[in-house]
C-alpha atoms as a PDB file:
ATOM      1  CA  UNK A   1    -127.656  75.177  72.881  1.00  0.00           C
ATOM      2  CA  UNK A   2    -129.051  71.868  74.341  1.00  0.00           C
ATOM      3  CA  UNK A   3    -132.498  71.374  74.447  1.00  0.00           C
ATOM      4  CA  UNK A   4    -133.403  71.577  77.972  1.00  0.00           C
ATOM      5  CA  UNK A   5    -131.682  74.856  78.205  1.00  0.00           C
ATOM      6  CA  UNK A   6    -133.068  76.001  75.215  1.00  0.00           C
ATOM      7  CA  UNK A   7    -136.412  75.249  76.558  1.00  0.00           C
ATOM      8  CA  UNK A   8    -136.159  76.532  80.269  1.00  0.00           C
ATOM      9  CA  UNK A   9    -135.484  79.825  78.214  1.00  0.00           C
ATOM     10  CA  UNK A  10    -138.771  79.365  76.197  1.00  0.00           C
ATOM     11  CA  UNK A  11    -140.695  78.405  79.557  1.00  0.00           C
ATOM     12  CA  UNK A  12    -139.416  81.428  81.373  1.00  0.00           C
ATOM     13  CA  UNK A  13    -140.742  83.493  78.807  1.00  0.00           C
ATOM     14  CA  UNK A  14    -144.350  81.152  79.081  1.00  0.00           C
ATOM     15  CA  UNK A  15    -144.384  82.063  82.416  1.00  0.00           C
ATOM     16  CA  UNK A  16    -144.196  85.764  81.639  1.00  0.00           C
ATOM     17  CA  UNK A  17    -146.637  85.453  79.758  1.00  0.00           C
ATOM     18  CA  UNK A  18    -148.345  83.900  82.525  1.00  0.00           C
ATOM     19  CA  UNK A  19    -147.685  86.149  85.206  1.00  0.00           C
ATOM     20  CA  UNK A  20    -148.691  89.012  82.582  1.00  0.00           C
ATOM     21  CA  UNK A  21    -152.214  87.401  82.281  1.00  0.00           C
ATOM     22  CA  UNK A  22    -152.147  86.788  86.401  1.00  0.00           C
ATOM     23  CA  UNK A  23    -151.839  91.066  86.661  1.00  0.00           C
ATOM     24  CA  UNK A  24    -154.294  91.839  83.856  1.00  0.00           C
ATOM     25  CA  UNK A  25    -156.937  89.914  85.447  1.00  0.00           C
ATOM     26  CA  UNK A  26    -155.963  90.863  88.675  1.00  0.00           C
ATOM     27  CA  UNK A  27    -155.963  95.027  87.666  1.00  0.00           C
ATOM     28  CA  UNK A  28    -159.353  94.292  85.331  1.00  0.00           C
ATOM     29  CA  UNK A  29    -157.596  93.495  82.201  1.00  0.00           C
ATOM     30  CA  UNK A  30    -155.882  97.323  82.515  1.00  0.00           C
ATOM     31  CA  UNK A  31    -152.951  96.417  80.400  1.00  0.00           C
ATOM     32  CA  UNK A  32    -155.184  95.520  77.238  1.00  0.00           C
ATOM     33  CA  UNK A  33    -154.053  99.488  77.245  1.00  0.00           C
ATOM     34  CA  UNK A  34    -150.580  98.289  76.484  1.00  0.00           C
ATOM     35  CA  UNK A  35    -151.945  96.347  73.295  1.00  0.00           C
ATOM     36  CA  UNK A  36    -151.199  96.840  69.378  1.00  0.00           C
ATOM     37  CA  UNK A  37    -153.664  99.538  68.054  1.00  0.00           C
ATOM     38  CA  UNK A  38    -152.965 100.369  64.454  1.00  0.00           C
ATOM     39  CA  UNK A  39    -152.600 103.695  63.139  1.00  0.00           C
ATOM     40  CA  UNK A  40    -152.275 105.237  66.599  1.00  0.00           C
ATOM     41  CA  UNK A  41    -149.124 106.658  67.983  1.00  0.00           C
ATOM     42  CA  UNK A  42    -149.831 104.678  71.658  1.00  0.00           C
ATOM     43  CA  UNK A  43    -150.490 101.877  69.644  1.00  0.00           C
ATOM     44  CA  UNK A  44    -146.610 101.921  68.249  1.00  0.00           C
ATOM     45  CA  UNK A  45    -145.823 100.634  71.768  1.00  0.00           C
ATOM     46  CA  UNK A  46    -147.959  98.137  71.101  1.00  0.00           C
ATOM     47  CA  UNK A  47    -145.784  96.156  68.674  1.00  0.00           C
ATOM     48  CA  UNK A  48    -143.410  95.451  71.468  1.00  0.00           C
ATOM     49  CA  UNK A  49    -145.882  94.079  73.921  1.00  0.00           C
ATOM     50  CA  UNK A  50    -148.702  92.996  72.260  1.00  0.00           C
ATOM     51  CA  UNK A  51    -147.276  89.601  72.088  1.00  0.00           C
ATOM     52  CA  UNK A  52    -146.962  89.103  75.708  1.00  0.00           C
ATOM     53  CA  UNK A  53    -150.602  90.137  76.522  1.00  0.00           C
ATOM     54  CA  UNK A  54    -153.487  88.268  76.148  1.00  0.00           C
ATOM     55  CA  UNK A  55    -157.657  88.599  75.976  1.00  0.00           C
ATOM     56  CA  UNK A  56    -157.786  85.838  78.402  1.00  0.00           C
ATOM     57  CA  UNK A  57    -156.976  82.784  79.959  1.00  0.00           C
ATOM     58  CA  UNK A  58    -158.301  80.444  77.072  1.00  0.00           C
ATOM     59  CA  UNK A  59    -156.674  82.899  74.659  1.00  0.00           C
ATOM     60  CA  UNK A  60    -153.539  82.233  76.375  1.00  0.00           C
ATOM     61  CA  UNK A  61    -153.860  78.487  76.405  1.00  0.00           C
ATOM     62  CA  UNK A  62    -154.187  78.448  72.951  1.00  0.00           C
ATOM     63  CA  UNK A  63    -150.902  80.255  72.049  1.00  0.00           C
ATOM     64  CA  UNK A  64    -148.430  78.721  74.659  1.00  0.00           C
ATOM     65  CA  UNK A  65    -148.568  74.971  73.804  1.00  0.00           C
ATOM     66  CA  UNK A  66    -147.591  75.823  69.998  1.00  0.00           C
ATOM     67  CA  UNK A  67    -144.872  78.400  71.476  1.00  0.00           C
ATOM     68  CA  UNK A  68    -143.149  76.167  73.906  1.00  0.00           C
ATOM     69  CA  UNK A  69    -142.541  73.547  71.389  1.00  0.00           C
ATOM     70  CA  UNK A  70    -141.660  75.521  67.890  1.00  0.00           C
ATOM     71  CA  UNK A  71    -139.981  78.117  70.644  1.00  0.00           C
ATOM     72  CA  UNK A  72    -137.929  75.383  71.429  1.00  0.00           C
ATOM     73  CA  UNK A  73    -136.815  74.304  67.829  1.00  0.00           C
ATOM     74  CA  UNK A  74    -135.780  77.427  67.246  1.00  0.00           C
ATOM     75  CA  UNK A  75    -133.708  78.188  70.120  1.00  0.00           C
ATOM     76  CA  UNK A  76    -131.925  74.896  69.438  1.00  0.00           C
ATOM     77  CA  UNK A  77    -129.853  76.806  67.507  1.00  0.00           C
ATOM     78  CA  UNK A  78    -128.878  78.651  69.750  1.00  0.00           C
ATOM     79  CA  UNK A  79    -130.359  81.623  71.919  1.00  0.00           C
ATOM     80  CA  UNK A  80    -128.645  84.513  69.190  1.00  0.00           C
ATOM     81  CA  UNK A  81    -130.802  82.928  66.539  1.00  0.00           C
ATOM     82  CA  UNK A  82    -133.916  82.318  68.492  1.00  0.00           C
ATOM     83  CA  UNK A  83    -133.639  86.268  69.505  1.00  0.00           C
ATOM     84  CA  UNK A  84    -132.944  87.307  66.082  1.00  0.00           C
ATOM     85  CA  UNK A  85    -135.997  85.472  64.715  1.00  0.00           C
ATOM     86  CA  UNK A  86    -138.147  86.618  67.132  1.00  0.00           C
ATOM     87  CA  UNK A  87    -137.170  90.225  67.052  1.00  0.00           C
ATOM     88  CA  UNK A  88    -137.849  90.046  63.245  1.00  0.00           C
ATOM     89  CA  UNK A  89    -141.351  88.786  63.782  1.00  0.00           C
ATOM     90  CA  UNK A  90    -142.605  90.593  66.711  1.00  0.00           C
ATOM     91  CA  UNK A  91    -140.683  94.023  65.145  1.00  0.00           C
ATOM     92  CA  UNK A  92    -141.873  93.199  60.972  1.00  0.00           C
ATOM     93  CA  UNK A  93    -144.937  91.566  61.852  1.00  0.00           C
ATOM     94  CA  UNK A  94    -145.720  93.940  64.687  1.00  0.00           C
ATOM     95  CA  UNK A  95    -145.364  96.905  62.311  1.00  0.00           C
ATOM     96  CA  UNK A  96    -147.583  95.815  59.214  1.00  0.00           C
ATOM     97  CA  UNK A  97    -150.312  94.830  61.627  1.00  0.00           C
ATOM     98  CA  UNK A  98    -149.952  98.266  62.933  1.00  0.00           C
ATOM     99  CA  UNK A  99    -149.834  99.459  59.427  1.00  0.00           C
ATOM    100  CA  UNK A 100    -152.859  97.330  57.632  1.00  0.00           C
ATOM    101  CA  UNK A 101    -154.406  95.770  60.990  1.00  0.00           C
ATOM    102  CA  UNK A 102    -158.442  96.662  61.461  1.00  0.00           C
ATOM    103  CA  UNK A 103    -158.840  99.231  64.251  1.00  0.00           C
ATOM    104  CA  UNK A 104    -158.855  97.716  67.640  1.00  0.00           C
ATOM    105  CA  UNK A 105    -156.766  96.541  69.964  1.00  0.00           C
ATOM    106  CA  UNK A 106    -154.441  93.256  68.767  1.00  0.00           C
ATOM    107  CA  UNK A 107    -153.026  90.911  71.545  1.00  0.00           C
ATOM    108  CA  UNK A 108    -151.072  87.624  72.302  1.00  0.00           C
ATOM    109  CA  UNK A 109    -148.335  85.845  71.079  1.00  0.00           C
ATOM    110  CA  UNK A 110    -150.207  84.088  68.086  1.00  0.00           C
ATOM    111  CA  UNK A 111    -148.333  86.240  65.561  1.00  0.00           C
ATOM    112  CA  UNK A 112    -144.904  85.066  67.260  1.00  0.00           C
ATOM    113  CA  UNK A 113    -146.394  81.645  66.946  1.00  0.00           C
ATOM    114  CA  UNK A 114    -146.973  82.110  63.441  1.00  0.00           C
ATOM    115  CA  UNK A 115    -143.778  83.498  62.659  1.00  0.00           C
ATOM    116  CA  UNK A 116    -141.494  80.701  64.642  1.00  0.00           C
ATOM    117  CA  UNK A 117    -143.872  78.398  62.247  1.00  0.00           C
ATOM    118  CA  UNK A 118    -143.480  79.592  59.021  1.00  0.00           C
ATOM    119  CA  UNK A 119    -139.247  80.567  59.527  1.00  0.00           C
ATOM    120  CA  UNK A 120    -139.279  76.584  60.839  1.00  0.00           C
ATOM    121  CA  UNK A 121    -140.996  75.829  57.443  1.00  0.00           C
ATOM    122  CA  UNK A 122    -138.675  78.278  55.409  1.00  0.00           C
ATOM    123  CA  UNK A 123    -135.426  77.075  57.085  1.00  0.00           C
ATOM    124  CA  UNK A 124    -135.749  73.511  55.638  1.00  0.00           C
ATOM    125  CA  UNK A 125    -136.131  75.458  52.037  1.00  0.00           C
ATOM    126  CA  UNK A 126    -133.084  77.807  52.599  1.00  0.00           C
ATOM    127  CA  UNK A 127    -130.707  75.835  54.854  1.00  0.00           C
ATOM    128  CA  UNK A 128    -131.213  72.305  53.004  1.00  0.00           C
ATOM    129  CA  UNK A 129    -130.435  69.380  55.722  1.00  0.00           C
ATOM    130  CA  UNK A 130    -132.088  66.762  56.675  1.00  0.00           C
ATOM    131  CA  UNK A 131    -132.490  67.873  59.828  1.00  0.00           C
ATOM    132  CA  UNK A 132    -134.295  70.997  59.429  1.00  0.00           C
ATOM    133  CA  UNK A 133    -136.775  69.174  56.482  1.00  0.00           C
ATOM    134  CA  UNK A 134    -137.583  66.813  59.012  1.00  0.00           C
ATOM    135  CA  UNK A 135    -138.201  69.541  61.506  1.00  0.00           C
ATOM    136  CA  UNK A 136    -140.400  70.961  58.834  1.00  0.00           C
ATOM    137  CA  UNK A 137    -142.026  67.727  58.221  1.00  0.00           C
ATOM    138  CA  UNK A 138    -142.596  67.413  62.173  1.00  0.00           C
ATOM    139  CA  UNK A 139    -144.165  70.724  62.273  1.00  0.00           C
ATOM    140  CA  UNK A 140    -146.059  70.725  59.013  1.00  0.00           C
ATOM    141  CA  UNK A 141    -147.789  67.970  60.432  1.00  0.00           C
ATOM    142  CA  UNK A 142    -148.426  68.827  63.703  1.00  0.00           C
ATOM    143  CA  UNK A 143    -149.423  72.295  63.008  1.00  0.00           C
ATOM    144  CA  UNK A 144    -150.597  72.339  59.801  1.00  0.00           C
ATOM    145  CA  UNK A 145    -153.542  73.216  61.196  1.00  0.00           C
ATOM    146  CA  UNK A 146    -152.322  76.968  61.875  1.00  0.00           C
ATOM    147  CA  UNK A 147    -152.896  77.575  57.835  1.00  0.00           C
ATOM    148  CA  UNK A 148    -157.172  77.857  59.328  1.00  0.00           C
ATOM    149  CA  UNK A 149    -155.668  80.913  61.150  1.00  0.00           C
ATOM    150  CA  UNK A 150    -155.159  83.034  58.211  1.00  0.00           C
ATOM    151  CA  UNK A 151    -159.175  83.158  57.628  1.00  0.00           C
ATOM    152  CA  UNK A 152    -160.746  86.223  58.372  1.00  0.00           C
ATOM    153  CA  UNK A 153    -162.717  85.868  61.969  1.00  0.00           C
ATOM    154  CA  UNK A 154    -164.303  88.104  64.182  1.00  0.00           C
ATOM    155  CA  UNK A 155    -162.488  88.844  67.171  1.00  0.00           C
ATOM    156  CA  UNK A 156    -159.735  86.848  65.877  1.00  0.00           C
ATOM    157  CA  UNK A 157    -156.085  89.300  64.680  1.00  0.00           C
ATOM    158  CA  UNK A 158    -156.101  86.753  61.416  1.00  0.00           C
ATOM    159  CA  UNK A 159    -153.455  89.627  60.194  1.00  0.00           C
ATOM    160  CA  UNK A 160    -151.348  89.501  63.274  1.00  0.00           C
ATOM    161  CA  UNK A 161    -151.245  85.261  62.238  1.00  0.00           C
ATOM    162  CA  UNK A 162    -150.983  86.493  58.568  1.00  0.00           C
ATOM    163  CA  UNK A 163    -147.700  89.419  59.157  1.00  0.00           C
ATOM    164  CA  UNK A 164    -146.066  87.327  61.968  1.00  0.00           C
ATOM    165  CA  UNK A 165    -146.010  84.323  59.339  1.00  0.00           C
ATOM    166  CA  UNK A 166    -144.327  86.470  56.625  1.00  0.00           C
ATOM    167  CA  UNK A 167    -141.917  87.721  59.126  1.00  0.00           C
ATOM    168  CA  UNK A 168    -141.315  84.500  59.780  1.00  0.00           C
ATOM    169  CA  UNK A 169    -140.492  83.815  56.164  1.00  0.00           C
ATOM    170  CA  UNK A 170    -138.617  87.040  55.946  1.00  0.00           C
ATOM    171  CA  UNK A 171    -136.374  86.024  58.866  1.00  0.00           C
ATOM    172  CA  UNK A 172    -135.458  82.332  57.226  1.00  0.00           C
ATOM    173  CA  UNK A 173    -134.907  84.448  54.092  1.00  0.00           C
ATOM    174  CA  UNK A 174    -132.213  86.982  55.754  1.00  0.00           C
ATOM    175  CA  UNK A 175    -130.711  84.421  58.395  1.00  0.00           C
ATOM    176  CA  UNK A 176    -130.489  81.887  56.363  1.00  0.00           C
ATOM    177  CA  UNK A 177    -129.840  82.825  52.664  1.00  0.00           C
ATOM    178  CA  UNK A 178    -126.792  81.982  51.224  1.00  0.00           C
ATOM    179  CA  UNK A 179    -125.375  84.930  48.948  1.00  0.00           C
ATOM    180  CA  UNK A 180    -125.914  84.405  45.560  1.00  0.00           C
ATOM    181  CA  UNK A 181    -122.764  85.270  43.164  1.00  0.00           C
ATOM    182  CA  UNK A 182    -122.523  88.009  41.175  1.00  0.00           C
ATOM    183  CA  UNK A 183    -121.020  85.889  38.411  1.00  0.00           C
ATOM    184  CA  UNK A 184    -122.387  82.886  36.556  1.00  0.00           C
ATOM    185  CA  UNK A 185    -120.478  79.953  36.821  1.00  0.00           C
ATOM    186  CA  UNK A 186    -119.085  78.321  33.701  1.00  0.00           C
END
């Protein structure tokens, strides 16, 4: 996919977000009911679109700079990949917050942000090019900082960044593994 497709994709999906954070405040924040609340059966829904919500407009802000650009190195290749990555973080992630999160409501795409992150990290580990461990090296560097997010804050979903990392891990580890044989070589 070329890069200004690829990221048109990961704007239009910005912009959701967006428009999703338009309505809340427009209809009071009403679909914080729509959130991830662990351990509840209403909050199952949650997983799905938790990551599209958001507490507010400077909550927002802080997610979709880091999503538009490590959105876009992952859809670069290609929209099937992007899709499976993010299904694996928003679904694995999503579910072990709803498992282990503490009781409240969790929103915004900071978990997704996490997990594009660490599977960007992973990829250079289990696909080996130069490429992706200078992708890695990129983001390492310019988001290194996102490592702070896995500290315990208050009012802060430090397990939603914590999960949507290790899915992120998880989904280098399945898409990108290469099977091991069953038979050692000479």
């Amino acid at each position: 996919m070329d890069a200004l497709k690829g990221f048109k994709t990961i704007a239009g999906l910005a912009l959701l977000m967006v428009a999703l954070q338009l309505l809340n405040v427009a209809t009071g924040y009403s679909l914080m009911a729509f959130g991830l609340v662990p351990r509840t059966l209403h909050g199952l829904f949650g997983i799905l679109t938790s990551p599209f919500l958001h507490a507010s407009f400077a909550h927002l802000s802080a997610n979709l700079i880091a999503f538009l650009v490590l959105g876009t190195l992952v859809i670069l290749d290609g929209l099937h990949r992007f899709i499976a990555v993010s299904a694996i973080v928003i679904l694995l992630g999503g579910a072990l917050v709803w498992l282990f999160g503490f009781a409240g409501i969790h929103v915004g795409a900071s978990g997704w942000v996490f997990g594009l992150w660490a599977y960007l990290l992973a990829r250079a580990w289990f696909h080996r090019s130069w490429s992706n461990l200078i992708t890695a090296g990129v983001v390492a560097v310019l988001y290194g900082g996102l490592i702070l997010g896995f500290l315990p804050r208050q009012g802060v979903s430090f397990e939603g960044h914590l999960f949507g990392a290790f899915a992120g891990f998880i989904a280098a580890k399945v898409l990108l593994s290469a099977p091991r044989s069953r038979f050692n070589a000479g």
